[in-house]
C-alpha atoms as a PDB file:
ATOM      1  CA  UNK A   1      28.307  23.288   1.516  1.00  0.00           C
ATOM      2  CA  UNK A   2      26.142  20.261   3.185  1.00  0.00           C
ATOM      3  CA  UNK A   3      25.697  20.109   6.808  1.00  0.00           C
ATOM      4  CA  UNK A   4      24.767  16.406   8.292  1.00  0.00           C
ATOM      5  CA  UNK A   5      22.065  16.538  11.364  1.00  0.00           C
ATOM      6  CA  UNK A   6      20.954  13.873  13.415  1.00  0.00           C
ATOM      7  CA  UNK A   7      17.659  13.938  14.588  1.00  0.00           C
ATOM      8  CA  UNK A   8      16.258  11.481  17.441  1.00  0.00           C
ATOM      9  CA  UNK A   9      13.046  10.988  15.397  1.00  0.00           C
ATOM     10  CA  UNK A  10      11.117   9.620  18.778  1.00  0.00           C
ATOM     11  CA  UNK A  11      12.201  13.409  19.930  1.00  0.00           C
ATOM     12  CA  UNK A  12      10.966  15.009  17.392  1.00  0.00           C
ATOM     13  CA  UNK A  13       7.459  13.150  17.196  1.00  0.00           C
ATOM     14  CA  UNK A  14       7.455  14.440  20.897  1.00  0.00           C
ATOM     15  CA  UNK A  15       7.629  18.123  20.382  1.00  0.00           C
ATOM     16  CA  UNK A  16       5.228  18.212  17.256  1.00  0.00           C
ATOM     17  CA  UNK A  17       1.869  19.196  17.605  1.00  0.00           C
ATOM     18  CA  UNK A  18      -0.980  17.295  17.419  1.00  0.00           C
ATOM     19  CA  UNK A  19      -1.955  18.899  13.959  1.00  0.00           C
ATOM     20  CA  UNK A  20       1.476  18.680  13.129  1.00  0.00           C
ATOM     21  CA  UNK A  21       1.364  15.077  13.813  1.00  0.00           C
ATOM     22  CA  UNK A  22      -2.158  14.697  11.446  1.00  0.00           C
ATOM     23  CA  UNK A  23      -0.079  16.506   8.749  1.00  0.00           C
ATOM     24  CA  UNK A  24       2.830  14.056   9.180  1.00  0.00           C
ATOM     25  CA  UNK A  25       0.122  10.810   8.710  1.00  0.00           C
ATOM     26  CA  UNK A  26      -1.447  12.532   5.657  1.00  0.00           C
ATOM     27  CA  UNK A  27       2.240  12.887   4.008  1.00  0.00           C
ATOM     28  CA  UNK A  28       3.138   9.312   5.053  1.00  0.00           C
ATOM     29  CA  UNK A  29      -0.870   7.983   3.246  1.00  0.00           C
ATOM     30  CA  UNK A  30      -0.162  10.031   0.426  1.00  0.00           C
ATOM     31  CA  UNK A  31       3.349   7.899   0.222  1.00  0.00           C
ATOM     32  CA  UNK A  32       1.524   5.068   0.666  1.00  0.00           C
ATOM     33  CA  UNK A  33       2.781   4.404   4.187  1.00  0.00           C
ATOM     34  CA  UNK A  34      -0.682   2.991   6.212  1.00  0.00           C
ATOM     35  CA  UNK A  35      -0.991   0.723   8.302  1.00  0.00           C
ATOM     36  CA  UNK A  36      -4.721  -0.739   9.155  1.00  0.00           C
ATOM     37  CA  UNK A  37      -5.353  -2.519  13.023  1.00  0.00           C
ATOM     38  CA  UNK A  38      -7.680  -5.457  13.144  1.00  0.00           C
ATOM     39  CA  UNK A  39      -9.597  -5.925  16.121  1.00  0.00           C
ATOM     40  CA  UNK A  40      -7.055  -6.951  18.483  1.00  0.00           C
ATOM     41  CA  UNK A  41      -4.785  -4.144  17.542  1.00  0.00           C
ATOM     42  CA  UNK A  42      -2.386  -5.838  15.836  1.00  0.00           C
ATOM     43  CA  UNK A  43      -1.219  -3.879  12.841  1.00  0.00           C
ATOM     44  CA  UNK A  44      -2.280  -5.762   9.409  1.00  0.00           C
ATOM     45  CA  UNK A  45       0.319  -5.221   5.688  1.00  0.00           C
ATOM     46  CA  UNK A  46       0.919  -1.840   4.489  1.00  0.00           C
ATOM     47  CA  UNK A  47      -1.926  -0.060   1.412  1.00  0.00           C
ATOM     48  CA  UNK A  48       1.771  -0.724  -0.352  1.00  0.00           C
ATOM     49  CA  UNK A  49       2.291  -4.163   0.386  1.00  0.00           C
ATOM     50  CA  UNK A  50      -0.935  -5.194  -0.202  1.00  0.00           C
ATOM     51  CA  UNK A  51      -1.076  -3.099  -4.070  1.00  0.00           C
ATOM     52  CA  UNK A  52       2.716  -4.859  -4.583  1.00  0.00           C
ATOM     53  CA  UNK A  53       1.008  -8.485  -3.414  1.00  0.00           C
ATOM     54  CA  UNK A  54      -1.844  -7.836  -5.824  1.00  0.00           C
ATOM     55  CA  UNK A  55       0.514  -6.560  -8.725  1.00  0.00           C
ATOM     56  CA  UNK A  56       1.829 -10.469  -8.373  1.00  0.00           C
ATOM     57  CA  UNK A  57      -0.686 -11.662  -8.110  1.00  0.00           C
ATOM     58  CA  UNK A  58      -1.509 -10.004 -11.680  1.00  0.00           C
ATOM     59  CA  UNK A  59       1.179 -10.838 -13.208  1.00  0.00           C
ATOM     60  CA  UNK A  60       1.095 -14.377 -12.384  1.00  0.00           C
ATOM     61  CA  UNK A  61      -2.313 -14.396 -13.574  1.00  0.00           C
ATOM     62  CA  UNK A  62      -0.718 -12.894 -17.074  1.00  0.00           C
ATOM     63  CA  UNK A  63       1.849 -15.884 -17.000  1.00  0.00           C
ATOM     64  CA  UNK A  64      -1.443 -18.544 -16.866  1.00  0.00           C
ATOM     65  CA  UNK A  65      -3.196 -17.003 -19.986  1.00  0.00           C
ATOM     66  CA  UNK A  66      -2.579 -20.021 -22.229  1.00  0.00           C
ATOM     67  CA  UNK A  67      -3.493 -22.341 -19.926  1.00  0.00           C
ATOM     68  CA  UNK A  68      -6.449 -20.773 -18.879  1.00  0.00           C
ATOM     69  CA  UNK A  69      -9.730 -22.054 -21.090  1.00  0.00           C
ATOM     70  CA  UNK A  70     -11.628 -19.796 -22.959  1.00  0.00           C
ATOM     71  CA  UNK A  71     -14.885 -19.365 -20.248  1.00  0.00           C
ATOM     72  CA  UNK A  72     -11.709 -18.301 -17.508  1.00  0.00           C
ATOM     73  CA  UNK A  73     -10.316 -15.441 -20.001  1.00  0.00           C
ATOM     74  CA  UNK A  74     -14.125 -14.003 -20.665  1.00  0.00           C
ATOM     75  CA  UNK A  75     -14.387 -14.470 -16.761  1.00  0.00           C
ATOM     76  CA  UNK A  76     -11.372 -12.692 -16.087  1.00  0.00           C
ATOM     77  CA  UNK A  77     -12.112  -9.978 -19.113  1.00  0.00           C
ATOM     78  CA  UNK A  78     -15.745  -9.646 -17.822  1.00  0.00           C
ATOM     79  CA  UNK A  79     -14.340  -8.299 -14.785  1.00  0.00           C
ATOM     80  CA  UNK A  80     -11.872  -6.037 -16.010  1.00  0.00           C
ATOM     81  CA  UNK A  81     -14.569  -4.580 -17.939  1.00  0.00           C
ATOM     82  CA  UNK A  82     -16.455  -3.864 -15.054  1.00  0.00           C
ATOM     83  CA  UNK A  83     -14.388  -1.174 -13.805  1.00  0.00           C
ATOM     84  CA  UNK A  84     -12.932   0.270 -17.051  1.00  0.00           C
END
């Protein structure tokens, strides 16, 4: 048997403690769900949206790799290397 609930999630924020609420932020960074402030407190992408822009970023890399010369693929190697 299911049972549907609605929660008013601003409600529920309300009512949690503030270690509750520390818990809830580590759950949501462990998802990947941050979001960093620069100086004038406007909130900057996502951990998740930056790691998906630099997966494309990879993978148009990959797409280049024949048209890259040879001194750009040692480059590009040489760097890999440095953090395997």
């Amino acid at each position: 048997m299911w049972v549907n609930i609605s929660v008013d999630v601003s409600d529920m924020y309300e009512e949690l403690s503030d270690r509750d609420k520390y818990t809830l932020l580590e759950w949501l960074e462990d998802d990947g769900i941050t979001l960093d402030s620069d100086s004038d407190g406007d909130n900057e992408k996502s951990t998740s949206m930056m790691k998906e822009d630099w997966n494309e970023t990879c993978i148009k890399l990959s797409n280049l790799y024949y048209q890259m010369s040879n001194e750009e693929q040692e480059l590009i190697n040489k760097i890999i290397k440095k953090y395997i």
